[in-house]
C-alpha atoms as a PDB file:
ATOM      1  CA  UNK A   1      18.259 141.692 118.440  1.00  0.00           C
ATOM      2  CA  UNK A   2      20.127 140.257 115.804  1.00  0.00           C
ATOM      3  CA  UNK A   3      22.697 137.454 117.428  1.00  0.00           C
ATOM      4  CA  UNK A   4      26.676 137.377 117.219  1.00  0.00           C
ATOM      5  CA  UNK A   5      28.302 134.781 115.465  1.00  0.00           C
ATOM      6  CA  UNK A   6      29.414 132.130 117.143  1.00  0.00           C
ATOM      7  CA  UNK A   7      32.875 132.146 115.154  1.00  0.00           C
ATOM      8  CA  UNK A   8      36.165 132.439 116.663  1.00  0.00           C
ATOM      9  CA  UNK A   9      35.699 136.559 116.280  1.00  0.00           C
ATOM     10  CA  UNK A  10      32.091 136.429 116.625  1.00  0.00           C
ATOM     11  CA  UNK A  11      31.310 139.339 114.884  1.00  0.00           C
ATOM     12  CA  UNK A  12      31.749 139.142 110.867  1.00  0.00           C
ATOM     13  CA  UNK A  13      35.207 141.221 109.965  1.00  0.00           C
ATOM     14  CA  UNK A  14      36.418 141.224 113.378  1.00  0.00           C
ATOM     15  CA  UNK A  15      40.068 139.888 114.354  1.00  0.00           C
ATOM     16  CA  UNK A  16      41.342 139.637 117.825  1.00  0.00           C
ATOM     17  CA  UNK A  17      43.420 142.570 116.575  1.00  0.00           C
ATOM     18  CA  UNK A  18      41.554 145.566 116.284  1.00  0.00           C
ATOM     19  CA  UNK A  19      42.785 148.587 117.754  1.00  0.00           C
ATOM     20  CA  UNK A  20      41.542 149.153 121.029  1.00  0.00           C
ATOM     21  CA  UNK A  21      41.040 152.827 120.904  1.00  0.00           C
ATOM     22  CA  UNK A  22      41.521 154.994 118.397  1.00  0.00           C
ATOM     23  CA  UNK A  23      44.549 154.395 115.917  1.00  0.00           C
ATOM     24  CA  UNK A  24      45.709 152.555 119.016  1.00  0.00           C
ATOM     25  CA  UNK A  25      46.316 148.463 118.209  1.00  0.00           C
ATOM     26  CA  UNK A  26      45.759 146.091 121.162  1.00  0.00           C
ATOM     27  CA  UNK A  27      48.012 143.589 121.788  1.00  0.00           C
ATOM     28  CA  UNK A  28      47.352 139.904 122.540  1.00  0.00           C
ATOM     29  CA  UNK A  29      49.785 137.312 123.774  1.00  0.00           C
ATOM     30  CA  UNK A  30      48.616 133.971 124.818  1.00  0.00           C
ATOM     31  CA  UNK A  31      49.992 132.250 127.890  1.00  0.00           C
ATOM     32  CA  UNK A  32      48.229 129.150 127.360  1.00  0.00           C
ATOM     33  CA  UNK A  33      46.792 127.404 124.054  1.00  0.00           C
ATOM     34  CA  UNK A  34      43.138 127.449 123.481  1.00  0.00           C
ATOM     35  CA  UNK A  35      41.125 124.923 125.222  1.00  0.00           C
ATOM     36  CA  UNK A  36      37.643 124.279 124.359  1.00  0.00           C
ATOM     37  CA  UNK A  37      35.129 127.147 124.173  1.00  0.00           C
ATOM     38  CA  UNK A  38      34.615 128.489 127.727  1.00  0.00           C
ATOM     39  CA  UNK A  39      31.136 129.705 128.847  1.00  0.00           C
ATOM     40  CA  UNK A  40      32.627 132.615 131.320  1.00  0.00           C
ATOM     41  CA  UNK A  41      35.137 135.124 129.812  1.00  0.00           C
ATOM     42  CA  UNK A  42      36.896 136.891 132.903  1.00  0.00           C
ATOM     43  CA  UNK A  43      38.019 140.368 132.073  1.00  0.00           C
ATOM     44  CA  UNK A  44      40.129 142.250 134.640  1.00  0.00           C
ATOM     45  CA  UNK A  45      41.550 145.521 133.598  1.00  0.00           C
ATOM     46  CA  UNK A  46      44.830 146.770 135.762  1.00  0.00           C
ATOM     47  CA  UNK A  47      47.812 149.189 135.758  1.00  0.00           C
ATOM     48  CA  UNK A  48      50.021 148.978 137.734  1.00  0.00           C
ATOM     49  CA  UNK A  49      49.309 146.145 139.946  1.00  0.00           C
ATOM     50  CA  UNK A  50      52.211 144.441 140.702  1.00  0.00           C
ATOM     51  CA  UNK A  51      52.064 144.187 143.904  1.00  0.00           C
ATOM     52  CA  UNK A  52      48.215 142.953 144.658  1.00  0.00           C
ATOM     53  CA  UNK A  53      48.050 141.071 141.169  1.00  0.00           C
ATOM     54  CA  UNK A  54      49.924 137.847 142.207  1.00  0.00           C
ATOM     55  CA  UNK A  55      47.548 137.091 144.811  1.00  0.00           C
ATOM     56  CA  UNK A  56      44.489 138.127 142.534  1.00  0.00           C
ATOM     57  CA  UNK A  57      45.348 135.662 139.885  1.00  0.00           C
ATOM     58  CA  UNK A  58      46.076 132.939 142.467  1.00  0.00           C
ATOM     59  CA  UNK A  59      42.761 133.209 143.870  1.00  0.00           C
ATOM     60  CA  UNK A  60      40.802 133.446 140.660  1.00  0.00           C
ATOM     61  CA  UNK A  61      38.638 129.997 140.350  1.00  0.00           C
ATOM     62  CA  UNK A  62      39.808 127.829 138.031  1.00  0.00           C
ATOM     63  CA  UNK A  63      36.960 125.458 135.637  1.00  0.00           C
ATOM     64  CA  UNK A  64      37.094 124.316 132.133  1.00  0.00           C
ATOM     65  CA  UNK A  65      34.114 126.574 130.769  1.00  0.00           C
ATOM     66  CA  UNK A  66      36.239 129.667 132.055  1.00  0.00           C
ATOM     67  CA  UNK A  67      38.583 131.819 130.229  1.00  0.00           C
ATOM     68  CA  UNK A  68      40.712 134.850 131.993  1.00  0.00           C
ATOM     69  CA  UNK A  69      41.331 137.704 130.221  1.00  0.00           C
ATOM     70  CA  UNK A  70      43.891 140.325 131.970  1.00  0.00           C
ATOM     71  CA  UNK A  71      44.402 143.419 129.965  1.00  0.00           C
ATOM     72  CA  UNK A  72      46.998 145.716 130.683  1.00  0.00           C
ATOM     73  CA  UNK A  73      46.955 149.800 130.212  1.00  0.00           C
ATOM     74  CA  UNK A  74      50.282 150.362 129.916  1.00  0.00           C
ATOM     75  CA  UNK A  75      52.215 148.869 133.226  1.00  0.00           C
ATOM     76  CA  UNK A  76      55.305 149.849 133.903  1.00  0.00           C
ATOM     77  CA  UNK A  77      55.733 148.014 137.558  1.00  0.00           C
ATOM     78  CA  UNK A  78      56.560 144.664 136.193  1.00  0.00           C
ATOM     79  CA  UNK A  79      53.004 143.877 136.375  1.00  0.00           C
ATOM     80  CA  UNK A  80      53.266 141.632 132.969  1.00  0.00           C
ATOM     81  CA  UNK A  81      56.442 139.872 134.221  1.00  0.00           C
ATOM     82  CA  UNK A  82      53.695 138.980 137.319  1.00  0.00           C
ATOM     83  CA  UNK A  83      50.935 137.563 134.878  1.00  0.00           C
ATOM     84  CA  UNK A  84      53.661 135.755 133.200  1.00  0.00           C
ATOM     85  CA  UNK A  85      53.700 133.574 135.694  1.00  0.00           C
ATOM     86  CA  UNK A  86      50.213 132.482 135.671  1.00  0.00           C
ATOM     87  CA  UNK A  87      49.683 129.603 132.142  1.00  0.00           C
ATOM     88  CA  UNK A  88      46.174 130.143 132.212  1.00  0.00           C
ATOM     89  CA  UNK A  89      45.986 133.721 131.729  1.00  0.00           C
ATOM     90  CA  UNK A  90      45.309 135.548 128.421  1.00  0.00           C
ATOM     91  CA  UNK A  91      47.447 138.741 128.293  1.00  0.00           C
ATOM     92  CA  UNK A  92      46.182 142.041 126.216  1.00  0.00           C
ATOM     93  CA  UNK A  93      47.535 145.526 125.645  1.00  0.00           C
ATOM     94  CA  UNK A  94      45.517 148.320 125.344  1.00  0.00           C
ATOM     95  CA  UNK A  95      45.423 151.994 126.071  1.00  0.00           C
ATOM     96  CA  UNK A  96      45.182 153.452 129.084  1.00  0.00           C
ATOM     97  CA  UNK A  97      41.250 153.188 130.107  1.00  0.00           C
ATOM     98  CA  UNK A  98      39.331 150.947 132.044  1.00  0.00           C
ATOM     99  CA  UNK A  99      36.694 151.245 129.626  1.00  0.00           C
ATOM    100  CA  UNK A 100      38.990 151.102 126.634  1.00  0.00           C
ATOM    101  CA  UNK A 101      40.686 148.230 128.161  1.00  0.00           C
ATOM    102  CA  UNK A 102      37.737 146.300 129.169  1.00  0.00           C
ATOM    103  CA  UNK A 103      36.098 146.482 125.264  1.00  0.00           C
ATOM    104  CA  UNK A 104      39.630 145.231 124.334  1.00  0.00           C
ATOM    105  CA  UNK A 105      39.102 142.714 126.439  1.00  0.00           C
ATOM    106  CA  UNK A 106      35.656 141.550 124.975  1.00  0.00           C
ATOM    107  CA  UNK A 107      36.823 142.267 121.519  1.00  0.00           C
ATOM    108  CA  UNK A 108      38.778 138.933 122.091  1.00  0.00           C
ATOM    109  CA  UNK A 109      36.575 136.522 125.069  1.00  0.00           C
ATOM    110  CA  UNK A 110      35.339 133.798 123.629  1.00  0.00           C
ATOM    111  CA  UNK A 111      32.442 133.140 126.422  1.00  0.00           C
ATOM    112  CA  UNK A 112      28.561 133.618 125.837  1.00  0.00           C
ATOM    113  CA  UNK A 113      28.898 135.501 129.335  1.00  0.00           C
ATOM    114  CA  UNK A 114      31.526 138.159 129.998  1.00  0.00           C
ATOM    115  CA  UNK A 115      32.298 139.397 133.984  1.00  0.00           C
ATOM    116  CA  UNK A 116      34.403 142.475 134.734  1.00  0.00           C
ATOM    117  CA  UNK A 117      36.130 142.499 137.189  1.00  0.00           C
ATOM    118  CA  UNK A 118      38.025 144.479 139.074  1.00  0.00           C
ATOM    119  CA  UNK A 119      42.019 143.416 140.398  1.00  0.00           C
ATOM    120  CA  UNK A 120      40.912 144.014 144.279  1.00  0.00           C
ATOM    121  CA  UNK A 121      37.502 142.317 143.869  1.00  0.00           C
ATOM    122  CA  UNK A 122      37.711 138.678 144.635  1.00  0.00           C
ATOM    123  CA  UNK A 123      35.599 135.892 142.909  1.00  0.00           C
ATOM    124  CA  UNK A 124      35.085 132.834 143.873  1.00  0.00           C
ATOM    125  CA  UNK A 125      34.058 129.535 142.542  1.00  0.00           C
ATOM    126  CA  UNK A 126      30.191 129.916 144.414  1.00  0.00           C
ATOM    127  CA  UNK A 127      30.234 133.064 142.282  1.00  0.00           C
ATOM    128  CA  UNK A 128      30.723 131.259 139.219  1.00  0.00           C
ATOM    129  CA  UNK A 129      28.431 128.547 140.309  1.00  0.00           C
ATOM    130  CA  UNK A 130      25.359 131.113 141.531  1.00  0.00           C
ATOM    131  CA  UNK A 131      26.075 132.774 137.527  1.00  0.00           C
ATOM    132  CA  UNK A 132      26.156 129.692 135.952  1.00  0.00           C
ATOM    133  CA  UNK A 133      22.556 128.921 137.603  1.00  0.00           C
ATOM    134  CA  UNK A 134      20.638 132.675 136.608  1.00  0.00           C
ATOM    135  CA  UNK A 135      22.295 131.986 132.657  1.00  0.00           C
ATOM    136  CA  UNK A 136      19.443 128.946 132.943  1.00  0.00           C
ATOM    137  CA  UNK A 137      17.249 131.832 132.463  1.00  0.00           C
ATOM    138  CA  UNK A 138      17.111 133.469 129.259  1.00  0.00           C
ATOM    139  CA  UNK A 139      15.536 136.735 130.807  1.00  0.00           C
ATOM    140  CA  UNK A 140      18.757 136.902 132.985  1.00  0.00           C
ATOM    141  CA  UNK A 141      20.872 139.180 130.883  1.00  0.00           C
ATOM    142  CA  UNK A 142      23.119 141.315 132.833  1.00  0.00           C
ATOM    143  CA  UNK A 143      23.606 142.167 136.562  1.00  0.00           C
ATOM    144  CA  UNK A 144      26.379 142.023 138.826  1.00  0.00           C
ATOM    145  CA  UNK A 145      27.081 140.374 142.803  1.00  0.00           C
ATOM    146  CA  UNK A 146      26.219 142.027 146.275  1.00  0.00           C
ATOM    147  CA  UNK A 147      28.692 143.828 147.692  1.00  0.00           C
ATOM    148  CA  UNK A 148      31.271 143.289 150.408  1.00  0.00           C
ATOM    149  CA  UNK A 149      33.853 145.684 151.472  1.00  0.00           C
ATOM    150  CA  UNK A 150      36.805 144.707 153.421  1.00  0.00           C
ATOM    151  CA  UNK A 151      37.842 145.482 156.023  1.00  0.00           C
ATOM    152  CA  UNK A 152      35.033 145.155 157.571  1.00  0.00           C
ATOM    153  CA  UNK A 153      34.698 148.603 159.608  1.00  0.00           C
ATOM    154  CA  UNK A 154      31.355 150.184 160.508  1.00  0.00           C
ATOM    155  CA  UNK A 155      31.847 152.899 158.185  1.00  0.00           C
ATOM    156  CA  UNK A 156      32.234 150.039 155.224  1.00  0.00           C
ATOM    157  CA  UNK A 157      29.423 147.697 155.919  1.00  0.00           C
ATOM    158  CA  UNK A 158      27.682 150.437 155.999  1.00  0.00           C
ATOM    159  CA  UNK A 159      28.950 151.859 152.413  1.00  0.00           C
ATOM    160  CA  UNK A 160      28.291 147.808 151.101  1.00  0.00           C
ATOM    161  CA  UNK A 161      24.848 147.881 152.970  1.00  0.00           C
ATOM    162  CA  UNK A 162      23.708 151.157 150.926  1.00  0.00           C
ATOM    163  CA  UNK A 163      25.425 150.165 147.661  1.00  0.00           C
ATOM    164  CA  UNK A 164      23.484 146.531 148.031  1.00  0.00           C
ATOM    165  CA  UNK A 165      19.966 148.532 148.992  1.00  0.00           C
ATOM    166  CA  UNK A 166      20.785 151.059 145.502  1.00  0.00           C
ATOM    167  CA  UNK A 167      21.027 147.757 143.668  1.00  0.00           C
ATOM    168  CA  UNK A 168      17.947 145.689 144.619  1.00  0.00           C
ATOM    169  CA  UNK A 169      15.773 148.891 144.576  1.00  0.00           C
ATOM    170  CA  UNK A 170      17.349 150.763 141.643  1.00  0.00           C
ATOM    171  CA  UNK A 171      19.597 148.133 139.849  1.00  0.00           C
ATOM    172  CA  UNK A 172      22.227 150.215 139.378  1.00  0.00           C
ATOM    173  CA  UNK A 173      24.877 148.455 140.192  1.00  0.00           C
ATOM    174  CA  UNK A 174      28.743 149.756 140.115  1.00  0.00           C
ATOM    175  CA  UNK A 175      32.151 147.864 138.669  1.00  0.00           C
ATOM    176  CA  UNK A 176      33.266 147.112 142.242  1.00  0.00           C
ATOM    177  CA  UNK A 177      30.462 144.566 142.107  1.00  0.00           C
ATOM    178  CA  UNK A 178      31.666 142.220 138.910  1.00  0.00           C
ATOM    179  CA  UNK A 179      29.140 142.971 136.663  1.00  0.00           C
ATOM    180  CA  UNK A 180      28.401 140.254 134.332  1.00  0.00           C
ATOM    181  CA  UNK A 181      26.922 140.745 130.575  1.00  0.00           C
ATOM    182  CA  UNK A 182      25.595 138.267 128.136  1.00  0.00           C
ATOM    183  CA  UNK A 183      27.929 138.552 125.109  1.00  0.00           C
ATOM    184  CA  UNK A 184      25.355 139.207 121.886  1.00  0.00           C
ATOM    185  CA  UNK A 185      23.929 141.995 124.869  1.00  0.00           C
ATOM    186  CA  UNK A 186      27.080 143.797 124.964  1.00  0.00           C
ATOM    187  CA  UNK A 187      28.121 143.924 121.607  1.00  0.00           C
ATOM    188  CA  UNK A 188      24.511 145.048 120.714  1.00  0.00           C
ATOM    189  CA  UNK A 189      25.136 148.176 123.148  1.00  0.00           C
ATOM    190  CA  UNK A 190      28.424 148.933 121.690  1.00  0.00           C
ATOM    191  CA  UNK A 191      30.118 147.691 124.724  1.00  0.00           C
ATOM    192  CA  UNK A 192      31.889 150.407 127.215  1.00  0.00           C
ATOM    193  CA  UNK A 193      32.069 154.258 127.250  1.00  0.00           C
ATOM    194  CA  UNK A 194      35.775 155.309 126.802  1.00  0.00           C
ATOM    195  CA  UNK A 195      35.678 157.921 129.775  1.00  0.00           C
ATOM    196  CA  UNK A 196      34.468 157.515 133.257  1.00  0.00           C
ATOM    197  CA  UNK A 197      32.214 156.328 134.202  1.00  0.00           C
ATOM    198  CA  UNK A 198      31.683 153.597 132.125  1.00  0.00           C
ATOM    199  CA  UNK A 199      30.370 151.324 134.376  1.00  0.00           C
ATOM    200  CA  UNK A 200      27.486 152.979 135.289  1.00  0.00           C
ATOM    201  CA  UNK A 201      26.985 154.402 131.938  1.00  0.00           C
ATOM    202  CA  UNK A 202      27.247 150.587 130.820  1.00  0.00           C
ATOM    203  CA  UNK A 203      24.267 149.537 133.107  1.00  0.00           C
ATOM    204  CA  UNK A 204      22.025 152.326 132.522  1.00  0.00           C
ATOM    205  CA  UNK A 205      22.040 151.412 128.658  1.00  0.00           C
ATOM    206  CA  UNK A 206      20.965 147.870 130.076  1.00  0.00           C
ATOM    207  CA  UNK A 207      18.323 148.587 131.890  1.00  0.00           C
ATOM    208  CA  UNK A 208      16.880 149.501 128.706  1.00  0.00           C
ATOM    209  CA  UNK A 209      16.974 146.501 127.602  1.00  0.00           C
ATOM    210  CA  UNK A 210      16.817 144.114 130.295  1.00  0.00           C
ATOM    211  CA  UNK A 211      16.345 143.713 134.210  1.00  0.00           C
ATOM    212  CA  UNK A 212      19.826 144.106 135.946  1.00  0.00           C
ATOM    213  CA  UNK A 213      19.830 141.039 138.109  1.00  0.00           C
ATOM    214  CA  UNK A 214      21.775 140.997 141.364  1.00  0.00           C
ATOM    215  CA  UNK A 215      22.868 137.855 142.635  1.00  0.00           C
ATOM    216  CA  UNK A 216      24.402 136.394 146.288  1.00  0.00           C
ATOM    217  CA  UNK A 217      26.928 135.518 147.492  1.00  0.00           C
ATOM    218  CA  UNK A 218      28.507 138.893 147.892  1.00  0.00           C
ATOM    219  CA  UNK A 219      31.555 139.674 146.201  1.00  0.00           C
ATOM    220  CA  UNK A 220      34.222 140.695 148.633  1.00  0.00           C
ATOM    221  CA  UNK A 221      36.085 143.909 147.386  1.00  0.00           C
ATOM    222  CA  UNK A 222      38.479 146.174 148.737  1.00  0.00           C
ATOM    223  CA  UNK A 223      37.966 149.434 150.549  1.00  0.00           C
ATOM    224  CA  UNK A 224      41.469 150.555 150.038  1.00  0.00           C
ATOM    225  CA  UNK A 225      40.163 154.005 148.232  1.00  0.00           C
ATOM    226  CA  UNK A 226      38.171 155.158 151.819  1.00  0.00           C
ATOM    227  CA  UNK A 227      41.215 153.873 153.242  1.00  0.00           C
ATOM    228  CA  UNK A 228      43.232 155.876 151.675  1.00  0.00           C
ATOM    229  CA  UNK A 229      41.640 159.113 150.821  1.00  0.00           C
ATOM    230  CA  UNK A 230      38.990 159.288 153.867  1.00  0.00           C
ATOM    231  CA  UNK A 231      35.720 157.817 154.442  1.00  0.00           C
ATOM    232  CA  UNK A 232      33.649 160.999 153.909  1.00  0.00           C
ATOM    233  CA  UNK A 233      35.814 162.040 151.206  1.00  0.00           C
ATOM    234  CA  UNK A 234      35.542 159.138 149.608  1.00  0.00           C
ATOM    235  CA  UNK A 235      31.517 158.426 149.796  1.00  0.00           C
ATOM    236  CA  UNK A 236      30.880 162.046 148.987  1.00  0.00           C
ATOM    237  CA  UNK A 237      33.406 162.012 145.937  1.00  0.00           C
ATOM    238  CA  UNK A 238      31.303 159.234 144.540  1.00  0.00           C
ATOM    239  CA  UNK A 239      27.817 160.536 145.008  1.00  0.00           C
ATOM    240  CA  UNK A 240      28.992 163.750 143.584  1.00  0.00           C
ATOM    241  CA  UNK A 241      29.909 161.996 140.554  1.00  0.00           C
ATOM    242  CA  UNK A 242      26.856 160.129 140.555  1.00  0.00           C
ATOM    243  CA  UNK A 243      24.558 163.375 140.598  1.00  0.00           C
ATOM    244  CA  UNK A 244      27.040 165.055 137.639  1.00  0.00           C
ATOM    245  CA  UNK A 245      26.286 161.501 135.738  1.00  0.00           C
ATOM    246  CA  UNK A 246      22.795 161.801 136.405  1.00  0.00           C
ATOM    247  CA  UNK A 247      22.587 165.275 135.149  1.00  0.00           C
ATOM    248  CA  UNK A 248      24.488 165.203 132.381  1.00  0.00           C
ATOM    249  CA  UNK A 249      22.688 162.559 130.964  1.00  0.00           C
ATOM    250  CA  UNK A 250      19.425 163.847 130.969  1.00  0.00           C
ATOM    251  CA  UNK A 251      20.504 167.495 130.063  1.00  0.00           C
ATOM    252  CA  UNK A 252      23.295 167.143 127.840  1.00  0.00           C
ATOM    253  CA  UNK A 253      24.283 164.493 124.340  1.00  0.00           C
ATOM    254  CA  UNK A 254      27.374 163.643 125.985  1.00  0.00           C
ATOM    255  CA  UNK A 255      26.407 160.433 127.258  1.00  0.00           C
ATOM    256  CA  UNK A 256      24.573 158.606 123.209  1.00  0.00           C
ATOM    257  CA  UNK A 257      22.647 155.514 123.234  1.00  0.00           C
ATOM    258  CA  UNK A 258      26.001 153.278 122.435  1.00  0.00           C
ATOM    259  CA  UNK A 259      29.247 152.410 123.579  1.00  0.00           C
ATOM    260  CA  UNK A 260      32.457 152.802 121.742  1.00  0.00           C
ATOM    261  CA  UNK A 261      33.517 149.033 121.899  1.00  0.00           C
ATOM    262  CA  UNK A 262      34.365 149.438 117.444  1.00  0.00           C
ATOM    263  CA  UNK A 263      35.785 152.813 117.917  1.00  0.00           C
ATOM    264  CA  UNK A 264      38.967 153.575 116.136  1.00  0.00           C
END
């Protein structure tokens, strides 16, 4: 696998400002000059967050080998005026996307280790500490946290308790979980699908390639979409999705071998 530079792009003839999706420029504003090179590149995709992303930010860890990366889809909820707020946050326009948003996103981390994460998933610094640890071992190359759903109800321990059981046993881990990628690793898979989903497209293509690890503590995310739309609903939504995925991949060419992180 041929290695990244370790440059300010990191890959030769690429600028933090390529377009992040087709004919569509990102854009990149910096809330805070560049510190040293950080180990951990946070990426958190949103739209439309306003009024959860306040008290995401504030509870993001804060260390000196860590970078945040925010990257907006196109808010229109004053979400931007929110990150504003917050010096140590990196702010990037992209199209509308979460995978299109979250290759933006890469297209500009500086870190030898990129996490995704999503808004309503909350990491802590014992996450950072327990990744920081499995990067001591150069087989560790991607994987993602245990899962937690809050609040705790019956019906969502027992969601977490079946999502953690389809991770040890089949690594296939989902976005709700922060899944965590060594840099030259992504960019050698082409990074994210642009349609859904691209997570678990993402760590299918990786298990290629190397064990999916998943690591403890849990990550504590929230179960505001069985909240909203129904438990049953909700779980049978997903493993419908999860079957289509399946099937698609094995009988179609929708789904090739790379991601579409250089598209456009």
């Amino acid at each position: 696998m041929d290695r990244i530079d370790k440059g300010t792009s990191r890959v030769p003839g690429l600028t933090p400002h390529l377009p992040a999706g087709p004919g569509q420029p990102a854009e990149i504003t910096e809330f805070s000059s560049r510190g040293p090179e950080p180990f951990i590149s946070l990426i958190l995709p949103v739209l439309n967050e306003a009024p959860i992303l306040a008290g995401a930010l504030s509870g993001l860890p804060r260390a000196p080998d860590l970078e945040i990366i925010l990257v907006d889809g196109g808010s229109t909820d004053g979400s931007r005026e929110v990150a504003g707020g917050f010096p140590q946050v990196r702010w990037v326009s992209a199209p509308r996307g979460r995978g299109v948003q979250m290759n933006a996103g890469a297209r500009v981390a500086r870190g030898e280790f990129f996490v995704f994460l999503h808004v309503d998933t909350v990491l802590t610094t014992d996450h950072l500490t327990a990744l920081r640890q499995a990067a001591g071992d150069p087989r560790v190359g991607a994987g993602a946290f245990e899962l937690r759903l809050t609040p705790p109800t019956s019906f969502l321990r027992f969601i977490a308790w079946g999502a953690n059981w389809r991770g040890r046993l089949f690594r296939l881990p989902y976005g709700d979980q922060a899944i965590f990628v060594r840099r030259d690793l992504f960019f050698a898979l082409g990074g994210f699908a642009q349609r859904h989903p691209e997570d678990l497209d993402l760590v299918l293509r990786l298990r290629r390639l190397t064990r999916v690890r998943l690591l403890t503590p849990p990550v504590n995310s929230s179960g505001r979409r069985w909240l909203k739309h129904g438990n049953l609903r909700t779980s049978g939504y997903h493993w419908a999705f999860l079957i289509r995925h399946l099937a698609e991949r094995l009988l179609t060419r929708r789904w090739p071998p790379m991601g579409q992180l250089f598209s456009g």
